[in-house]
Structures are given as C-alpha cells and as structure tokens.
PDB file of N, CA and C in Angstrom:
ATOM      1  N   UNK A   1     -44.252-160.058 140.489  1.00  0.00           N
ATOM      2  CA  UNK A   1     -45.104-158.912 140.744  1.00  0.00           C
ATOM      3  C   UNK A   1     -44.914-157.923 139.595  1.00  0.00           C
ATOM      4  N   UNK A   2     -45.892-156.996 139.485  1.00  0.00           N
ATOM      5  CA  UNK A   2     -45.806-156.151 137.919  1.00  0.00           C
ATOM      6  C   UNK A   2     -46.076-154.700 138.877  1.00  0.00           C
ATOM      7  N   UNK A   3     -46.019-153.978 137.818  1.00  0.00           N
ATOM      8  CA  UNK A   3     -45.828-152.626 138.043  1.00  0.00           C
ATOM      9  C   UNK A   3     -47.964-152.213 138.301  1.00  0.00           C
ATOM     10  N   UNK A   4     -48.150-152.848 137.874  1.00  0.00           N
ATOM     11  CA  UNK A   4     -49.908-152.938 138.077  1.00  0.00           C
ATOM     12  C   UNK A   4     -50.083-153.318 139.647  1.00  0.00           C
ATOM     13  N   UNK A   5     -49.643-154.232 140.107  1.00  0.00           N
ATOM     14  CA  UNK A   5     -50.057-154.739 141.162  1.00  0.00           C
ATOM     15  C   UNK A   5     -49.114-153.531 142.498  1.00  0.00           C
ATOM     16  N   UNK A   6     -48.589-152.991 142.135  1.00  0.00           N
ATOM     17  CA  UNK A   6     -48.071-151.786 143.727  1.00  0.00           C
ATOM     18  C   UNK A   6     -49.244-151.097 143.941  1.00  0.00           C
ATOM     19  N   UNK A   7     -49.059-150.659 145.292  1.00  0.00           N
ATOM     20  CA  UNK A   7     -50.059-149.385 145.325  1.00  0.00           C
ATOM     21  C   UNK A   7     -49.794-148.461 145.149  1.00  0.00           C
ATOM     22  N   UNK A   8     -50.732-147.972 145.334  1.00  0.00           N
ATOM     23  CA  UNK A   8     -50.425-146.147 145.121  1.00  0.00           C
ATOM     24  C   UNK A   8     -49.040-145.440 146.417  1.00  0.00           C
ATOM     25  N   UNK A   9     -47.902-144.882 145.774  1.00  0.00           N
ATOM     26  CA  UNK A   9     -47.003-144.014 146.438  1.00  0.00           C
ATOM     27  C   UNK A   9     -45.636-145.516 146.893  1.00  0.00           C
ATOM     28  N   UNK A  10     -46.052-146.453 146.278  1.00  0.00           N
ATOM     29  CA  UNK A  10     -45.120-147.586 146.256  1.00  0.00           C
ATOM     30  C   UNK A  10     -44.058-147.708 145.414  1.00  0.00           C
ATOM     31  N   UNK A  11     -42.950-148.038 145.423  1.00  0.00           N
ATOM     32  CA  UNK A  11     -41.668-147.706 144.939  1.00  0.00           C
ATOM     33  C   UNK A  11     -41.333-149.252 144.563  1.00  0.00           C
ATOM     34  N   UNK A  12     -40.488-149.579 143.381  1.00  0.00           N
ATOM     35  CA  UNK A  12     -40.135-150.439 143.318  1.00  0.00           C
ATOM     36  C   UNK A  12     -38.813-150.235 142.097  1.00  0.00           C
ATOM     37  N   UNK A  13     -38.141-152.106 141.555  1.00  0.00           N
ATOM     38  CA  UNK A  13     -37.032-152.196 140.728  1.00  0.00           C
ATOM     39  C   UNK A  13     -37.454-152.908 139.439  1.00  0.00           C
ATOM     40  N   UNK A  14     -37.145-152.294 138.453  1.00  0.00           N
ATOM     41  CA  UNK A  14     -37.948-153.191 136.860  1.00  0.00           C
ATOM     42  C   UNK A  14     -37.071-154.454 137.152  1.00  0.00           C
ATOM     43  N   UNK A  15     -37.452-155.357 137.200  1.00  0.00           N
ATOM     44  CA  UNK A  15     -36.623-156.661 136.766  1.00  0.00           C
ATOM     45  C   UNK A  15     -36.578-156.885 135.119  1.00  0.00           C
ATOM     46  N   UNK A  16     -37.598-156.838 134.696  1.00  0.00           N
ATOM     47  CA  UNK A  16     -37.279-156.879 133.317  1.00  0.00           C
ATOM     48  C   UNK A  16     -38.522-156.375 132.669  1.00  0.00           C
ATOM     49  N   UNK A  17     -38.715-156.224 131.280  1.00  0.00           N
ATOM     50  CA  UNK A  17     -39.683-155.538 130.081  1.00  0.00           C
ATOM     51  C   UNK A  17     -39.918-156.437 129.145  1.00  0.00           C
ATOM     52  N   UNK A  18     -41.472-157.443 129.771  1.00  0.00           N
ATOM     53  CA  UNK A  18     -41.814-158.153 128.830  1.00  0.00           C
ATOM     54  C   UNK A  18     -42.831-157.636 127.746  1.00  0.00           C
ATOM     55  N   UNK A  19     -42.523-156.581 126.924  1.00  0.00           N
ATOM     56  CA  UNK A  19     -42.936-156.178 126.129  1.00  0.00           C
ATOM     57  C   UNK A  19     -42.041-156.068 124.860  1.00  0.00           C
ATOM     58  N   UNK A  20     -43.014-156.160 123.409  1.00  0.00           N
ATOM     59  CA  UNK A  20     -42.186-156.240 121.868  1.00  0.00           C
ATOM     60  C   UNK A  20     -42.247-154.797 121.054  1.00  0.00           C
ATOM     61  N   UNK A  21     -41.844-155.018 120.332  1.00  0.00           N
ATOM     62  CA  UNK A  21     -42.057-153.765 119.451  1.00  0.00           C
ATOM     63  C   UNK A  21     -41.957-152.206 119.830  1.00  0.00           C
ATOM     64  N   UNK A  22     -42.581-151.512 119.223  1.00  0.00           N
ATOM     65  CA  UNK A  22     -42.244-149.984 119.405  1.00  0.00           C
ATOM     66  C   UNK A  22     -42.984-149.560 120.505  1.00  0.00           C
ATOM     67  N   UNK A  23     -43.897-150.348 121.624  1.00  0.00           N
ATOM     68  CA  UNK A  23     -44.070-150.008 122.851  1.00  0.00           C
ATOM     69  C   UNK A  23     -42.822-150.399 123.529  1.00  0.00           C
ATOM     70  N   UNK A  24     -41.975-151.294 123.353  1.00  0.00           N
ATOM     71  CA  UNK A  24     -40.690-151.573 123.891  1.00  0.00           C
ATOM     72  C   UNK A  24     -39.591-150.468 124.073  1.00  0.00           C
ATOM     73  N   UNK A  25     -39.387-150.013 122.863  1.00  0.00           N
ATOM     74  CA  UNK A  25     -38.475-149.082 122.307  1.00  0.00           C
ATOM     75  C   UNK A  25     -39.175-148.019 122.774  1.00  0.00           C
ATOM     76  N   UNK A  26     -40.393-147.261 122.991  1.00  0.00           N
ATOM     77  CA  UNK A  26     -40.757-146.201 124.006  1.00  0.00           C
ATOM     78  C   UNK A  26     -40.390-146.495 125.444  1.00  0.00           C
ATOM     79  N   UNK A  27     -40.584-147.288 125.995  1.00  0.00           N
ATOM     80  CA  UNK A  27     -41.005-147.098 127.841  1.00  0.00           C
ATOM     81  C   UNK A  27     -39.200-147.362 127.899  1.00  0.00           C
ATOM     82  N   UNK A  28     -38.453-147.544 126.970  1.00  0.00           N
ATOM     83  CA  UNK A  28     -37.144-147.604 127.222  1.00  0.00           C
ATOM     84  C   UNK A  28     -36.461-146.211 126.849  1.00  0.00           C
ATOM     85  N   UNK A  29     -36.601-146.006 125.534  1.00  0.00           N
ATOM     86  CA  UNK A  29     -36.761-144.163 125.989  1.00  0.00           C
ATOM     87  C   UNK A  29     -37.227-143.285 127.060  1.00  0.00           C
ATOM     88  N   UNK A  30     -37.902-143.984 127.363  1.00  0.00           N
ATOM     89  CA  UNK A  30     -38.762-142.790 128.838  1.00  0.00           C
ATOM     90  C   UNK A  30     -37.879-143.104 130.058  1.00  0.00           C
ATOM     91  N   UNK A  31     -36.702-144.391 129.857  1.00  0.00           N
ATOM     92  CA  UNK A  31     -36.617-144.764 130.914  1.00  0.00           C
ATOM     93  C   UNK A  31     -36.735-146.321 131.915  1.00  0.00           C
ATOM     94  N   UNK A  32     -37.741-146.382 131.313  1.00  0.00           N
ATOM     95  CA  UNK A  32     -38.310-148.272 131.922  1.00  0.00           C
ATOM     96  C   UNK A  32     -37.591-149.345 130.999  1.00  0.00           C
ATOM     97  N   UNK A  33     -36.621-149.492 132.025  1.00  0.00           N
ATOM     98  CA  UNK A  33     -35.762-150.495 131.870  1.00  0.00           C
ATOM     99  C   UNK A  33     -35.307-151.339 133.082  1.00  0.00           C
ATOM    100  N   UNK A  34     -34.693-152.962 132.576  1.00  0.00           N
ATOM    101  CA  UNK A  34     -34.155-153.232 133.586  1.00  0.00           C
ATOM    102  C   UNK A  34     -32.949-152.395 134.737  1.00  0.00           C
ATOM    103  N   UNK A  35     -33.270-152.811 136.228  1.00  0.00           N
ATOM    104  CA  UNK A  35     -32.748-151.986 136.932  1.00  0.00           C
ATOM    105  C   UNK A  35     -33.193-150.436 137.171  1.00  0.00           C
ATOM    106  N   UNK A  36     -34.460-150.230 136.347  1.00  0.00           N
ATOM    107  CA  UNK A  36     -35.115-148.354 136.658  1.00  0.00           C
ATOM    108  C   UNK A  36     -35.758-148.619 137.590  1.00  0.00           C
ATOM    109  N   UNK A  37     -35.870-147.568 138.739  1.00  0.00           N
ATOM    110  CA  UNK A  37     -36.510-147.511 140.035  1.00  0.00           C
ATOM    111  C   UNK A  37     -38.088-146.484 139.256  1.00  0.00           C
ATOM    112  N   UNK A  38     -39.061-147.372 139.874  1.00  0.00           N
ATOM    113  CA  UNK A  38     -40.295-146.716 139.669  1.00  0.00           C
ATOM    114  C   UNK A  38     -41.045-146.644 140.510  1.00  0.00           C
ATOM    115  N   UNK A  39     -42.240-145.338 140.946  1.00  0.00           N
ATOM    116  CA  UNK A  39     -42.834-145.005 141.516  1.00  0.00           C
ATOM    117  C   UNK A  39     -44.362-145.210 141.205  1.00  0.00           C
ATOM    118  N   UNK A  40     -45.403-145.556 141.827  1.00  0.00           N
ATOM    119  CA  UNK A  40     -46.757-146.146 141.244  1.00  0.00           C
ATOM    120  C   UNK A  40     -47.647-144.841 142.437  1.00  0.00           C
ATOM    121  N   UNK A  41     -47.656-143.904 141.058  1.00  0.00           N
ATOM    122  CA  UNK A  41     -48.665-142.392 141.478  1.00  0.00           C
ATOM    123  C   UNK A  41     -50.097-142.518 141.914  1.00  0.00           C
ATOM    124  N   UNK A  42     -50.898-143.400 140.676  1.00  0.00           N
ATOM    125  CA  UNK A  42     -51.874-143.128 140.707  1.00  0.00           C
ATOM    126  C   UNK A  42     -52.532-143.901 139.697  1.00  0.00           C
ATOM    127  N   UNK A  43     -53.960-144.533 139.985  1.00  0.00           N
ATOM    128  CA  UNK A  43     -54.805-145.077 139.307  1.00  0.00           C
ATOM    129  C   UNK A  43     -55.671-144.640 138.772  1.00  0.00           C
ATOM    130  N   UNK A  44     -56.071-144.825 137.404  1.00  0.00           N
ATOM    131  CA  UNK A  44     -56.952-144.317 136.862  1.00  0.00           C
ATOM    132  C   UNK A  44     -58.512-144.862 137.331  1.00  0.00           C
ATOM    133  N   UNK A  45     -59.939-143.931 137.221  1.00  0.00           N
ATOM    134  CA  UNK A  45     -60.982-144.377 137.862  1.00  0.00           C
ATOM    135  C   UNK A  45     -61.053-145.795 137.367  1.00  0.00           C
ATOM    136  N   UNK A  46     -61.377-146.316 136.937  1.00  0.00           N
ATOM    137  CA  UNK A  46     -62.153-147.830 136.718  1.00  0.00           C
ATOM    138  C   UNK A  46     -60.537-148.846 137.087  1.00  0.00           C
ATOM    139  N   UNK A  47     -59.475-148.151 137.077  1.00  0.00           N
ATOM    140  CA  UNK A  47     -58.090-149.256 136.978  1.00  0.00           C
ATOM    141  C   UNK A  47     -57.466-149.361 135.810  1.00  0.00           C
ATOM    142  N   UNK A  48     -57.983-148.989 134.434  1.00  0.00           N
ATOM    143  CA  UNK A  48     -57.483-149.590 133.017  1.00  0.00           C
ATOM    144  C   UNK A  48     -56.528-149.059 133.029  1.00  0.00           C
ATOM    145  N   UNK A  49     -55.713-148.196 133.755  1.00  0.00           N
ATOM    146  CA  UNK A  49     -54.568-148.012 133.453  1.00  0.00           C
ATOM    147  C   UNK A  49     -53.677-147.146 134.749  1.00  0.00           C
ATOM    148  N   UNK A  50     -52.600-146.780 134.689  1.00  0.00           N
ATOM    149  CA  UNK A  50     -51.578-146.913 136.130  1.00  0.00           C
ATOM    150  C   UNK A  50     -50.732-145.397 135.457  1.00  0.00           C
ATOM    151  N   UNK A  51     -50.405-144.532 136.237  1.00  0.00           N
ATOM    152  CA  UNK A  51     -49.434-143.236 136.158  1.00  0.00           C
ATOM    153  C   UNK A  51     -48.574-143.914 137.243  1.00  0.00           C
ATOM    154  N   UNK A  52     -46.774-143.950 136.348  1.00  0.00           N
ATOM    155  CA  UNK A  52     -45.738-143.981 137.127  1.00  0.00           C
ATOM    156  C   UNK A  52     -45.059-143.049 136.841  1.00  0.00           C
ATOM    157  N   UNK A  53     -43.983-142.982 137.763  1.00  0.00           N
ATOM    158  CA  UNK A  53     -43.134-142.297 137.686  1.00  0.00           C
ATOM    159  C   UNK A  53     -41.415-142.725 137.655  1.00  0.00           C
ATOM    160  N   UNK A  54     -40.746-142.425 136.690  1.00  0.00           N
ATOM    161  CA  UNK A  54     -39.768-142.734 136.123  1.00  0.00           C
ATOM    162  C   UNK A  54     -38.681-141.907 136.534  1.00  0.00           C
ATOM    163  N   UNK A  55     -37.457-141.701 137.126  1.00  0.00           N
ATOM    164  CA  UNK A  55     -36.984-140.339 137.011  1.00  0.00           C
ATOM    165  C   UNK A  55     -37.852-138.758 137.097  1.00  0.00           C
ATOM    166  N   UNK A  56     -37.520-138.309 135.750  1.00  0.00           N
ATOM    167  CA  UNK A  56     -38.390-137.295 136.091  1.00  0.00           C
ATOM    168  C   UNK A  56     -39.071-137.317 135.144  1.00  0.00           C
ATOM    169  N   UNK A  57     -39.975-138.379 134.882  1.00  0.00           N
ATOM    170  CA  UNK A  57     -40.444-138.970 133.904  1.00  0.00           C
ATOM    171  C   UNK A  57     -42.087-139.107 134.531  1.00  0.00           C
ATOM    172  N   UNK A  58     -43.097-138.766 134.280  1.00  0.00           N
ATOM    173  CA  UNK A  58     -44.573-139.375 134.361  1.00  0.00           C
ATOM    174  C   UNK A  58     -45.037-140.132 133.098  1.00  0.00           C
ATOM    175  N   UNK A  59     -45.150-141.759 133.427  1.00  0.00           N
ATOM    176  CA  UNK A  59     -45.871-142.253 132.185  1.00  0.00           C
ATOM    177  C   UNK A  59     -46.914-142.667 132.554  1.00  0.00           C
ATOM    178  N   UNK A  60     -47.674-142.949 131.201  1.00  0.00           N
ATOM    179  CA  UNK A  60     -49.438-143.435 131.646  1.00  0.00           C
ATOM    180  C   UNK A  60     -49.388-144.761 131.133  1.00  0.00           C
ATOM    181  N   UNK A  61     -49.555-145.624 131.829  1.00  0.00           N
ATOM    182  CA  UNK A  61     -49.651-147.048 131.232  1.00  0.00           C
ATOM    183  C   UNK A  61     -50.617-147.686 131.165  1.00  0.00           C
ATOM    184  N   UNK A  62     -50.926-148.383 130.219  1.00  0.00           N
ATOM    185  CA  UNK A  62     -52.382-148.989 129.882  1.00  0.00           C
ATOM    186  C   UNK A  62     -52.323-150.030 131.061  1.00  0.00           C
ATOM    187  N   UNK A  63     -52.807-150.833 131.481  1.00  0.00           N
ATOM    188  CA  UNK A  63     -52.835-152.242 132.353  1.00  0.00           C
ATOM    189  C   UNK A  63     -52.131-153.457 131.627  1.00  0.00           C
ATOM    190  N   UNK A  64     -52.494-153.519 130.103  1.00  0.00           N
ATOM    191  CA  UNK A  64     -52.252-154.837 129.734  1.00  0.00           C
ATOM    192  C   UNK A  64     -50.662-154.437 129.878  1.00  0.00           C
ATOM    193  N   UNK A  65     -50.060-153.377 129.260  1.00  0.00           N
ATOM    194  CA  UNK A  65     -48.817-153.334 129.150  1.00  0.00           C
ATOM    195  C   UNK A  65     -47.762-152.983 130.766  1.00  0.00           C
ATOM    196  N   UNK A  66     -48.854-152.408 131.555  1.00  0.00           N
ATOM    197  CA  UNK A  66     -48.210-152.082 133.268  1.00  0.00           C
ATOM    198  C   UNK A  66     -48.251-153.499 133.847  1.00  0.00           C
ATOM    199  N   UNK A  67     -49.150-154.848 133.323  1.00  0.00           N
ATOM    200  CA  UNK A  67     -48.749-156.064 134.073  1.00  0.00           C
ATOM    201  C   UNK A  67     -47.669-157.040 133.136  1.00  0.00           C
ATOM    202  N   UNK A  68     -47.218-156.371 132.050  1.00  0.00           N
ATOM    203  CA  UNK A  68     -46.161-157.424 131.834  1.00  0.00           C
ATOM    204  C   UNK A  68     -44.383-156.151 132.165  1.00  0.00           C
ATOM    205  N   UNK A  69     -44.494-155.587 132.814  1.00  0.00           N
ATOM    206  CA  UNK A  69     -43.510-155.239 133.203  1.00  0.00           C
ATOM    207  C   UNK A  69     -43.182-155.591 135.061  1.00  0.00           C
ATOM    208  N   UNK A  70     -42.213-156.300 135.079  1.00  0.00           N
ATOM    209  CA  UNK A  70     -41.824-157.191 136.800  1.00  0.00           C
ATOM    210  C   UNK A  70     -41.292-156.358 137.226  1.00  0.00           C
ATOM    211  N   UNK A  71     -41.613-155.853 138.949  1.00  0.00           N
ATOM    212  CA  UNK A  71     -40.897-155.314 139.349  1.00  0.00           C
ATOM    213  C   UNK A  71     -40.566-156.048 140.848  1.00  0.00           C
ATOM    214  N   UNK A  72     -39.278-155.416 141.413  1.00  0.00           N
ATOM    215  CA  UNK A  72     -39.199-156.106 143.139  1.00  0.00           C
ATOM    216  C   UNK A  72     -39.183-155.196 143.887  1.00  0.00           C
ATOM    217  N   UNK A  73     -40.125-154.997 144.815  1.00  0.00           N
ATOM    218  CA  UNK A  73     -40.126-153.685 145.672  1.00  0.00           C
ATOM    219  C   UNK A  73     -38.700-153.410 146.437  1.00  0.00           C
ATOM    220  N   UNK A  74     -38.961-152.154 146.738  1.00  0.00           N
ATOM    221  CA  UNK A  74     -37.601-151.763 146.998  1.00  0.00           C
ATOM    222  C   UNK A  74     -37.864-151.811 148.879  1.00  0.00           C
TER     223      UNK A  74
END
C-alpha cells in the first residue's frame, strides 16, 4: 500500500522510500523515512497530488512520487 492509496485523516508507517535522487534526500529531510508515522490530510481537486503530514511537517506530494512510498496502516 502507498501513501496515495489512504484516505483522507488516515494514519499510517513508511515501510520504505522507493524514490532516487534529490527528491530522496528532500522527503528525508522533511522527515519521510523508514519507520515515520504519516498522516494523509488531503487531496488535491483532480487527485494529482496528496498533502501529508509529517511531524510537524505538511508536504505536498505529487502522485507519481506519493505511490512509490509503502506504508502499513497503523
């Protein structure tokens, strides 16, 4: 399951960050890492992209990059 597929006000655990490069090295600065508990706020109108919540962290994630991050609901 990915961080795309929760619903809205759904909580979950990163299992891991299948993402490369300097989008990697951001969402791990912000926080999104294995073992970070995340919160799934809110969808953008059409879906292309997902607001979580990190700590005290709000990120905006595109889709392609919110479905390669796994999470296991909590």
């Amino acid at each position: 399951m990915s961080v795309y597929d929760l619903s809205a006000g759904q909580s979950a655990e990163v299992i891991a960050v299948n993402v490369d490069g300097a989008a990697a090295e951001r969402l791990y600065s912000l926080g999104i890492r294995k073992g970070a508990k995340v919160k799934c706020v809110a969808f953008s109108l059409f879906g292309v992209s997902v607001l979580v919540l990190c700590g005290y962290n709000r990120i905006g994630l595109r889709k392609a990059v919110a479905e390669r991050i796994e999470v296991h609901i909590c």
